[in-house]
PDB file of N, CA and C in Angstrom:
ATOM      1  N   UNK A   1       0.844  -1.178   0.000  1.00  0.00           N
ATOM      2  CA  UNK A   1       0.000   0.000   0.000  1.00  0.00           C
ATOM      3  C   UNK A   1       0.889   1.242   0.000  1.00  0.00           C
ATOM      4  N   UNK A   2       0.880   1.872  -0.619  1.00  0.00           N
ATOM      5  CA  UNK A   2       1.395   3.293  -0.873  1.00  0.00           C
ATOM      6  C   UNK A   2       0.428   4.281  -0.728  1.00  0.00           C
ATOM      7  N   UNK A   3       1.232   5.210   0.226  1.00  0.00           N
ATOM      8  CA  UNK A   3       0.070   6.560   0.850  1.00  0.00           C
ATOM      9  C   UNK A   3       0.028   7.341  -0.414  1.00  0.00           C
ATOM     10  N   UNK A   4      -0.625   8.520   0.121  1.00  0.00           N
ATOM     11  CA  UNK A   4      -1.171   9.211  -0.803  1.00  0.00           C
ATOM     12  C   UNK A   4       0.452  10.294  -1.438  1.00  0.00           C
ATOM     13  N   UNK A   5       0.723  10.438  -0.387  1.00  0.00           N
ATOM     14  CA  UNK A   5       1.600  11.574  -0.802  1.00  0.00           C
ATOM     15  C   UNK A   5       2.717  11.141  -1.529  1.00  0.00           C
ATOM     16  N   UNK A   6       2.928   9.670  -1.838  1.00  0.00           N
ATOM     17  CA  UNK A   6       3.672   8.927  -2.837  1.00  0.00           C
ATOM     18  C   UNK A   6       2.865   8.953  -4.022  1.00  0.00           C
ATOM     19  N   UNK A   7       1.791   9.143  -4.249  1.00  0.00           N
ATOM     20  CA  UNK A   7       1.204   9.008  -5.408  1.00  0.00           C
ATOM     21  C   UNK A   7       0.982  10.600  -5.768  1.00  0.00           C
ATOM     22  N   UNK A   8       1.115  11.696  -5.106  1.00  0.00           N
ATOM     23  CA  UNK A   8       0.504  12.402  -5.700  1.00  0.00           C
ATOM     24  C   UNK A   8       1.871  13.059  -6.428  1.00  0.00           C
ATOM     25  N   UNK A   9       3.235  12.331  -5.922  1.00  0.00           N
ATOM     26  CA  UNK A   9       4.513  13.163  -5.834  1.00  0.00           C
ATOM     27  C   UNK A   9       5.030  12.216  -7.389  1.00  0.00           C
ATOM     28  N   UNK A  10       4.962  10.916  -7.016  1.00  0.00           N
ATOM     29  CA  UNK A  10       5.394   9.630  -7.994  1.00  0.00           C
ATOM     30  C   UNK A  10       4.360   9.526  -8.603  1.00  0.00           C
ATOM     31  N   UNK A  11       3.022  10.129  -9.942  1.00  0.00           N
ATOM     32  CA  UNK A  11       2.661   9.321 -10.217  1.00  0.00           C
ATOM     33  C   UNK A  11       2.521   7.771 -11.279  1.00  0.00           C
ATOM     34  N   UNK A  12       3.969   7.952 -11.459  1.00  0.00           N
ATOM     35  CA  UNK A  12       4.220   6.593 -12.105  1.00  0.00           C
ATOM     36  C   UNK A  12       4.982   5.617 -11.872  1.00  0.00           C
ATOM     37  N   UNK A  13       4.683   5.663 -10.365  1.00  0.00           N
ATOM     38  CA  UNK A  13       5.560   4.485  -9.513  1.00  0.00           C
ATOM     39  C   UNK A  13       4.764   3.234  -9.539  1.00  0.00           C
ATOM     40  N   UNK A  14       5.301   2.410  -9.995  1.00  0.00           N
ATOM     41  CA  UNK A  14       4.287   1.254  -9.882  1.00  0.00           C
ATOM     42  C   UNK A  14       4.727   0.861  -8.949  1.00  0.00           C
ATOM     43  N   UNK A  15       3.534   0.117  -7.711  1.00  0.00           N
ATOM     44  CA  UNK A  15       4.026  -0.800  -6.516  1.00  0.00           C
ATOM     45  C   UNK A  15       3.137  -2.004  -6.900  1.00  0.00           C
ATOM     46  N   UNK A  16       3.413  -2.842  -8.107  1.00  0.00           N
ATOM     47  CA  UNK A  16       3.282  -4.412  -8.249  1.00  0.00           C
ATOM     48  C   UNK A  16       3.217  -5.083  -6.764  1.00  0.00           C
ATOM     49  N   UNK A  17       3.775  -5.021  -6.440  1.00  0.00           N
ATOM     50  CA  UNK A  17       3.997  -5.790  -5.215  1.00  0.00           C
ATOM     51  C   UNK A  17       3.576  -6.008  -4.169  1.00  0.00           C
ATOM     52  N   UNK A  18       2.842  -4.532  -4.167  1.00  0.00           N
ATOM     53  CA  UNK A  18       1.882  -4.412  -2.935  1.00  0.00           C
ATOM     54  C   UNK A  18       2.201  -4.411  -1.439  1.00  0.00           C
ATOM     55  N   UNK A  19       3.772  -3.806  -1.642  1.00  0.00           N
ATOM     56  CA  UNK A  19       4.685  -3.489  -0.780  1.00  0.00           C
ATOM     57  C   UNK A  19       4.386  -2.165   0.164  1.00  0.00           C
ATOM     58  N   UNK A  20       4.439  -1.737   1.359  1.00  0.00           N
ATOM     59  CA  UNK A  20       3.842  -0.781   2.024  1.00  0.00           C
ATOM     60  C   UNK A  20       5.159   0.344   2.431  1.00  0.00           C
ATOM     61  N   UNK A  21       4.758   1.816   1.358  1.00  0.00           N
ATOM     62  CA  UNK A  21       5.466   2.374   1.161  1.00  0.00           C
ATOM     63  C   UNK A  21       5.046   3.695   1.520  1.00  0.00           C
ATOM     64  N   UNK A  22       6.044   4.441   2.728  1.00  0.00           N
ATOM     65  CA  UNK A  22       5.654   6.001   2.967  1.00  0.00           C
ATOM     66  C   UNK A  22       6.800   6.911   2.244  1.00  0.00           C
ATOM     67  N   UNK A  23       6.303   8.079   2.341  1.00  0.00           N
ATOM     68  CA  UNK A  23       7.368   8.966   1.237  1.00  0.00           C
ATOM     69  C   UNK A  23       7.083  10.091   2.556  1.00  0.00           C
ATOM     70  N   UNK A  24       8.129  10.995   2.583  1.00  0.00           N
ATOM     71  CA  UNK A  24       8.523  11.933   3.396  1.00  0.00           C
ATOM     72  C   UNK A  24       9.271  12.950   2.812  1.00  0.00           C
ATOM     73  N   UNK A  25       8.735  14.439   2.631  1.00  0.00           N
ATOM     74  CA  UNK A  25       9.136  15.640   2.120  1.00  0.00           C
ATOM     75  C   UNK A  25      10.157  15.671   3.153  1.00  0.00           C
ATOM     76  N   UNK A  26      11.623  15.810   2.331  1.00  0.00           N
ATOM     77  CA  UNK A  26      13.013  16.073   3.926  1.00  0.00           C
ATOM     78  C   UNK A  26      13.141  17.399   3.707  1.00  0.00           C
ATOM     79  N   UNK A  27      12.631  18.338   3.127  1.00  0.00           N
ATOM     80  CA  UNK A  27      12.904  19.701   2.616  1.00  0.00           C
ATOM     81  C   UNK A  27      12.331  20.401   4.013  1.00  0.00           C
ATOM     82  N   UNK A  28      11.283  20.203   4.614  1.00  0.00           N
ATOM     83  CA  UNK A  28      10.231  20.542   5.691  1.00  0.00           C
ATOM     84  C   UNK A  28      10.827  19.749   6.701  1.00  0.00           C
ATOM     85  N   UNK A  29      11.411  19.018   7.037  1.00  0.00           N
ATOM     86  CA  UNK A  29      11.828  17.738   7.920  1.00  0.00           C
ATOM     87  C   UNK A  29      13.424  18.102   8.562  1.00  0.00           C
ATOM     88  N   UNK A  30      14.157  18.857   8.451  1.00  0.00           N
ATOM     89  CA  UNK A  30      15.509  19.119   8.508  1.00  0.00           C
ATOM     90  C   UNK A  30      15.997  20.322   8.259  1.00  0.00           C
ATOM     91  N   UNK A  31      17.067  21.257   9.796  1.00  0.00           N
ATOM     92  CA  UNK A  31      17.077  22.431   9.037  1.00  0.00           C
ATOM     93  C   UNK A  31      17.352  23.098   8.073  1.00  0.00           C
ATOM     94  N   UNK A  32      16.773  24.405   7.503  1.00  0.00           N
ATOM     95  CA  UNK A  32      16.978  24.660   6.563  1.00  0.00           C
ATOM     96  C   UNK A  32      18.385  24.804   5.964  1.00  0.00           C
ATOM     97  N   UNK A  33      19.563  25.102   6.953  1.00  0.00           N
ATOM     98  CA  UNK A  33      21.131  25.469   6.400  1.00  0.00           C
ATOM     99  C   UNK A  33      21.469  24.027   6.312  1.00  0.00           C
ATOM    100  N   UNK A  34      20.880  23.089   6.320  1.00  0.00           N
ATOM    101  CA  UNK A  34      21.464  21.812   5.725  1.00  0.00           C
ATOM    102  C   UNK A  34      20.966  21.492   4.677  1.00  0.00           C
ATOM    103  N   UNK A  35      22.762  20.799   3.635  1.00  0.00           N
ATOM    104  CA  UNK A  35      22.343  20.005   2.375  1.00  0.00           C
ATOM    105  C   UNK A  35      21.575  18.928   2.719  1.00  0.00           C
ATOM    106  N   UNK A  36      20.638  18.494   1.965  1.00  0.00           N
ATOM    107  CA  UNK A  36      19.241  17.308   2.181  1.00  0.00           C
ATOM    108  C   UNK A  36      18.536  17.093   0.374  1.00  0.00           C
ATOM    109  N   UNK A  37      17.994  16.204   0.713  1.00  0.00           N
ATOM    110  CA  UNK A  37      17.789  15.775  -1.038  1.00  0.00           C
ATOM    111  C   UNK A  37      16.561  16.050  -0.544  1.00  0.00           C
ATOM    112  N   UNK A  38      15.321  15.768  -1.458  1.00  0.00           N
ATOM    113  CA  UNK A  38      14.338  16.113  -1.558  1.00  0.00           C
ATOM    114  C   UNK A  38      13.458  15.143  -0.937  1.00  0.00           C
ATOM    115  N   UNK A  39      13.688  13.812  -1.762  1.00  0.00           N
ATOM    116  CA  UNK A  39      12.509  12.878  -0.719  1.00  0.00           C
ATOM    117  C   UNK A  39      13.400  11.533   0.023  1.00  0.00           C
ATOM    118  N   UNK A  40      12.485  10.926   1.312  1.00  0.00           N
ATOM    119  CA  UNK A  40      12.873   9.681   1.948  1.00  0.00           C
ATOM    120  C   UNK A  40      11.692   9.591   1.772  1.00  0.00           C
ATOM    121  N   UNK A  41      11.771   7.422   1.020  1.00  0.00           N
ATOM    122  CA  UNK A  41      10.826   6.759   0.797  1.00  0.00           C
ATOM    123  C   UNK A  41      11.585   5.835   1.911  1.00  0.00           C
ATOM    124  N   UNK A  42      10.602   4.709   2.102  1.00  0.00           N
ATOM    125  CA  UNK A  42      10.436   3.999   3.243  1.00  0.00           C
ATOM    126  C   UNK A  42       9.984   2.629   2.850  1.00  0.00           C
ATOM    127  N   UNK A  43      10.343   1.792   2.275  1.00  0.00           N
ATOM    128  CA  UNK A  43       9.732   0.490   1.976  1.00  0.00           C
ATOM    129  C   UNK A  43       9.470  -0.450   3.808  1.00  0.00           C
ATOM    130  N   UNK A  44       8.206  -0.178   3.813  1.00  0.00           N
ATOM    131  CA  UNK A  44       7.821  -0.537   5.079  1.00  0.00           C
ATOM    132  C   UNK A  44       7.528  -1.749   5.523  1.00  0.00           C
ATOM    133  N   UNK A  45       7.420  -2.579   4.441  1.00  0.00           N
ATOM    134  CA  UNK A  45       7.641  -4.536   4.443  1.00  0.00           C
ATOM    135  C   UNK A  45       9.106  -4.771   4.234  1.00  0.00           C
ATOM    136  N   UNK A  46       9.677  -4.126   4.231  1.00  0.00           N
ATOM    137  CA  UNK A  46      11.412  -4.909   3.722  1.00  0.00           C
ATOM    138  C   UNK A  46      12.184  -4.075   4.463  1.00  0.00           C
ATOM    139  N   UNK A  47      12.009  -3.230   4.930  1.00  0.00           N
ATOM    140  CA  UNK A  47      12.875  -2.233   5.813  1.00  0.00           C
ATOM    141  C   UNK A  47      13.813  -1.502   5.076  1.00  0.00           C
ATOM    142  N   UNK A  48      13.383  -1.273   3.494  1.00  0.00           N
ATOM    143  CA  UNK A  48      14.507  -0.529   3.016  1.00  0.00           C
ATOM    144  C   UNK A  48      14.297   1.420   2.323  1.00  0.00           C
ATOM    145  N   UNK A  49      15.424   1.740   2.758  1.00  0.00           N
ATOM    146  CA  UNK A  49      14.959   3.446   2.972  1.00  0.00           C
ATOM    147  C   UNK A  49      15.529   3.592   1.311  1.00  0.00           C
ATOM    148  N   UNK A  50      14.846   4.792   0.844  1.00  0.00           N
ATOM    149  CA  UNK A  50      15.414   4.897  -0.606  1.00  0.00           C
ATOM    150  C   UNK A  50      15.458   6.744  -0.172  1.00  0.00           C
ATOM    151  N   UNK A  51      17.080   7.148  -0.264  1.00  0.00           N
ATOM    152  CA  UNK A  51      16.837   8.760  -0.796  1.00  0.00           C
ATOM    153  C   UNK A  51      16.676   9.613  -1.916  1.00  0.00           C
ATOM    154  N   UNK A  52      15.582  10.210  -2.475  1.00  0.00           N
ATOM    155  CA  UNK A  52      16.016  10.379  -2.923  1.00  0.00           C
ATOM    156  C   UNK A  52      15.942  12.370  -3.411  1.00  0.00           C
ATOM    157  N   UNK A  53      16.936  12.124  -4.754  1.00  0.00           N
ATOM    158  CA  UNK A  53      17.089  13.786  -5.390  1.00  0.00           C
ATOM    159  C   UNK A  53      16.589  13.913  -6.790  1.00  0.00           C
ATOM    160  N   UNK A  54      16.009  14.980  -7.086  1.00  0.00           N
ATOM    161  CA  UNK A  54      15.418  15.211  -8.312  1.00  0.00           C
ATOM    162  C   UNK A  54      16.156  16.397  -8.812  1.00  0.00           C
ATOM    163  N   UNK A  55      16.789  16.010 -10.115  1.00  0.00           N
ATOM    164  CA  UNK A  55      17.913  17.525 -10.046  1.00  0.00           C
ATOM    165  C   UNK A  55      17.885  16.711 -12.222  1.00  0.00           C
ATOM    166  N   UNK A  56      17.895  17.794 -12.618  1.00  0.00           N
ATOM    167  CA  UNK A  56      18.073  17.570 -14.125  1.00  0.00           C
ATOM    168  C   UNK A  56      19.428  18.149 -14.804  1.00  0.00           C
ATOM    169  N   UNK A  57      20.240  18.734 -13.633  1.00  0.00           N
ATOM    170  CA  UNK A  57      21.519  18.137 -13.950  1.00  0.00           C
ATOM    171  C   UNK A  57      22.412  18.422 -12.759  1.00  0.00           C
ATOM    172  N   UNK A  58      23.597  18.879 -12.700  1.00  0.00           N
ATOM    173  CA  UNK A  58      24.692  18.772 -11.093  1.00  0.00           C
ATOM    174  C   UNK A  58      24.501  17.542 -11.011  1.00  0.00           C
ATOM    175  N   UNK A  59      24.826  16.669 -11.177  1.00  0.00           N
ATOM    176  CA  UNK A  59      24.673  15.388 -10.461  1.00  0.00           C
ATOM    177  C   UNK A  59      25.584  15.219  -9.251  1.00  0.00           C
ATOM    178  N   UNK A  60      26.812  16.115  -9.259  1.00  0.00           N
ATOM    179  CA  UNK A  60      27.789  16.009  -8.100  1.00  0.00           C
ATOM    180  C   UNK A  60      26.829  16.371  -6.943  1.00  0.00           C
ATOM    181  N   UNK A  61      26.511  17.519  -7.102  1.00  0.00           N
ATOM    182  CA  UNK A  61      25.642  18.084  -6.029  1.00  0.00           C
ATOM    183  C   UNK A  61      24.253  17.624  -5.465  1.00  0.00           C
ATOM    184  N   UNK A  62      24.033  16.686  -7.026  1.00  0.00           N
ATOM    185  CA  UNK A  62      22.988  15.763  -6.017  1.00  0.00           C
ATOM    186  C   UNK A  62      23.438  14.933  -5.003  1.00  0.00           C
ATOM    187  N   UNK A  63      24.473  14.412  -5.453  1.00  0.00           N
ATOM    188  CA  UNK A  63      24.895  12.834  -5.021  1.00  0.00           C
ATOM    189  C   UNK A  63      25.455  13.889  -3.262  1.00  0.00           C
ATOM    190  N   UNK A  64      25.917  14.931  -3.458  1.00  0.00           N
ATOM    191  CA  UNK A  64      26.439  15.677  -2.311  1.00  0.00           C
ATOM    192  C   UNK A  64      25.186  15.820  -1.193  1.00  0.00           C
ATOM    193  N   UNK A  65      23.771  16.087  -1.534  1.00  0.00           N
ATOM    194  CA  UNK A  65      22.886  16.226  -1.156  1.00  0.00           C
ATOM    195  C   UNK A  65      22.413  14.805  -0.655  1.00  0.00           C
ATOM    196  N   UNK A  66      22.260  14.148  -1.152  1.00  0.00           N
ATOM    197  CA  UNK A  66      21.900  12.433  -0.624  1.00  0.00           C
ATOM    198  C   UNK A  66      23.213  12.012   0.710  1.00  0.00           C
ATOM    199  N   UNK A  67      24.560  12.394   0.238  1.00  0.00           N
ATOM    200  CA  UNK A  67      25.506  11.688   1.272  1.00  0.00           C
ATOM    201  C   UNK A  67      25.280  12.384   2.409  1.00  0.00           C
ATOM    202  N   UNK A  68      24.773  13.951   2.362  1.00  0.00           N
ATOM    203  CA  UNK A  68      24.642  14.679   3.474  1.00  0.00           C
ATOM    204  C   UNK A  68      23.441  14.080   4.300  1.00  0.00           C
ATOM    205  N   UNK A  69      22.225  13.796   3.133  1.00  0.00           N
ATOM    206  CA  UNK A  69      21.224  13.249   4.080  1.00  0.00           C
ATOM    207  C   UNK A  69      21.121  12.451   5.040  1.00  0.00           C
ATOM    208  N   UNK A  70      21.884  11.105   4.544  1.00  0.00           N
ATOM    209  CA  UNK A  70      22.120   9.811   4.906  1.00  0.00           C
ATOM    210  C   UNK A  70      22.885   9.769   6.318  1.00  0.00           C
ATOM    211  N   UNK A  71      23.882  11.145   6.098  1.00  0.00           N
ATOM    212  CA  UNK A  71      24.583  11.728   7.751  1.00  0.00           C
ATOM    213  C   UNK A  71      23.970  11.458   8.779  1.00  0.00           C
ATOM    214  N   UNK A  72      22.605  12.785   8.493  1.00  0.00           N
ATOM    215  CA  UNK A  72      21.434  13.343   9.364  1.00  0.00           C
ATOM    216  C   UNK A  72      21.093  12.073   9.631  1.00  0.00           C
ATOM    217  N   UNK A  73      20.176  11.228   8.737  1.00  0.00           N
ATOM    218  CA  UNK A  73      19.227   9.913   8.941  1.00  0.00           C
ATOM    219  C   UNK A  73      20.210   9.102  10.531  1.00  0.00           C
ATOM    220  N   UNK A  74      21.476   8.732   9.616  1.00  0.00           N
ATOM    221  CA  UNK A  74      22.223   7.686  10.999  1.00  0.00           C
ATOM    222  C   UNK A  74      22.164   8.532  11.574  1.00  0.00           C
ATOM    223  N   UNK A  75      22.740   9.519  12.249  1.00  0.00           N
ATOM    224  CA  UNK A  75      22.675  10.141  13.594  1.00  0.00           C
ATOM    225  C   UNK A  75      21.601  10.243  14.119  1.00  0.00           C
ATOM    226  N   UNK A  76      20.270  11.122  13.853  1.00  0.00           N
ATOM    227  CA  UNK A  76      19.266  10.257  14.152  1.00  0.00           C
ATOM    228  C   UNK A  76      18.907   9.163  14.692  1.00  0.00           C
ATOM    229  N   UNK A  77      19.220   8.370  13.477  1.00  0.00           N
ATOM    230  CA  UNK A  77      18.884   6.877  14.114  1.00  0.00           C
ATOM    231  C   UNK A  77      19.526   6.527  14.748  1.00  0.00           C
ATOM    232  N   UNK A  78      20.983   6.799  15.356  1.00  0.00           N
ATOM    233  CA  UNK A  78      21.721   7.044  16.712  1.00  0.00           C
ATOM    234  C   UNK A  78      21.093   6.988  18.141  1.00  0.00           C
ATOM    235  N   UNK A  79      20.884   8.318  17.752  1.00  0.00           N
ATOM    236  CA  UNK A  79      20.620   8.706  19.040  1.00  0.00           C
ATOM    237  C   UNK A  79      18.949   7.884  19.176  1.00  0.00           C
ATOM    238  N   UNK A  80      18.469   7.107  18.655  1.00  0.00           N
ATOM    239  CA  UNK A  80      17.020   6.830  19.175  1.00  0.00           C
ATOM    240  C   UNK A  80      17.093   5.837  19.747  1.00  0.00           C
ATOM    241  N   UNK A  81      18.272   5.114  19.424  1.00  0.00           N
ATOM    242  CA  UNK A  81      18.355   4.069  19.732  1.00  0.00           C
ATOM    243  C   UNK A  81      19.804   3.789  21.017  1.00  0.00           C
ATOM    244  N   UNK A  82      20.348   4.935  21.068  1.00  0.00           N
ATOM    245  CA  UNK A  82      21.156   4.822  22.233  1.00  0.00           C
ATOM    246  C   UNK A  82      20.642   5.813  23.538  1.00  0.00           C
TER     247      UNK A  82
END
């Protein structure tokens, strides 16, 4: 099952699978003076996080934007768990 705000953002994501998937705006989610990509998806049956960036070209600066995210995410998930 995929929420809404994956469909209204993706609409040509197919979820065949019927895999249970949330999507999360990180733009609103993290402060603003930090590099951050645009979306975290959440595959919520398999436990796997997808970041991602929508950029039609820089690709350095995307890929700069995702490694920064991925920072934030573990630390985070750090501290929730220690």
């Amino acid at each position: 099952m995929v929420n809404s705000f994956v469909t209204d953002y993706f609409p040509d994501l197919i979820n065949d699978s019927a895999k249970e998937i949330d999507c999360y705006n990180i733009e609103g989610c993290i402060e603003k003076d930090k590099k951050k990509c645009d979306y975290l998806l959440i595959n919520l049956t398999d436990s796997i996080v997808f970041l991602v960036e929508l950029k039609g070209s820089d690709i350095l600066h995307a890929i700069s934007q995702i490694d920064s995210t991925l920072d934030i995410v573990l630390i985070i998930d750090f501290i929730k768990h220690n």
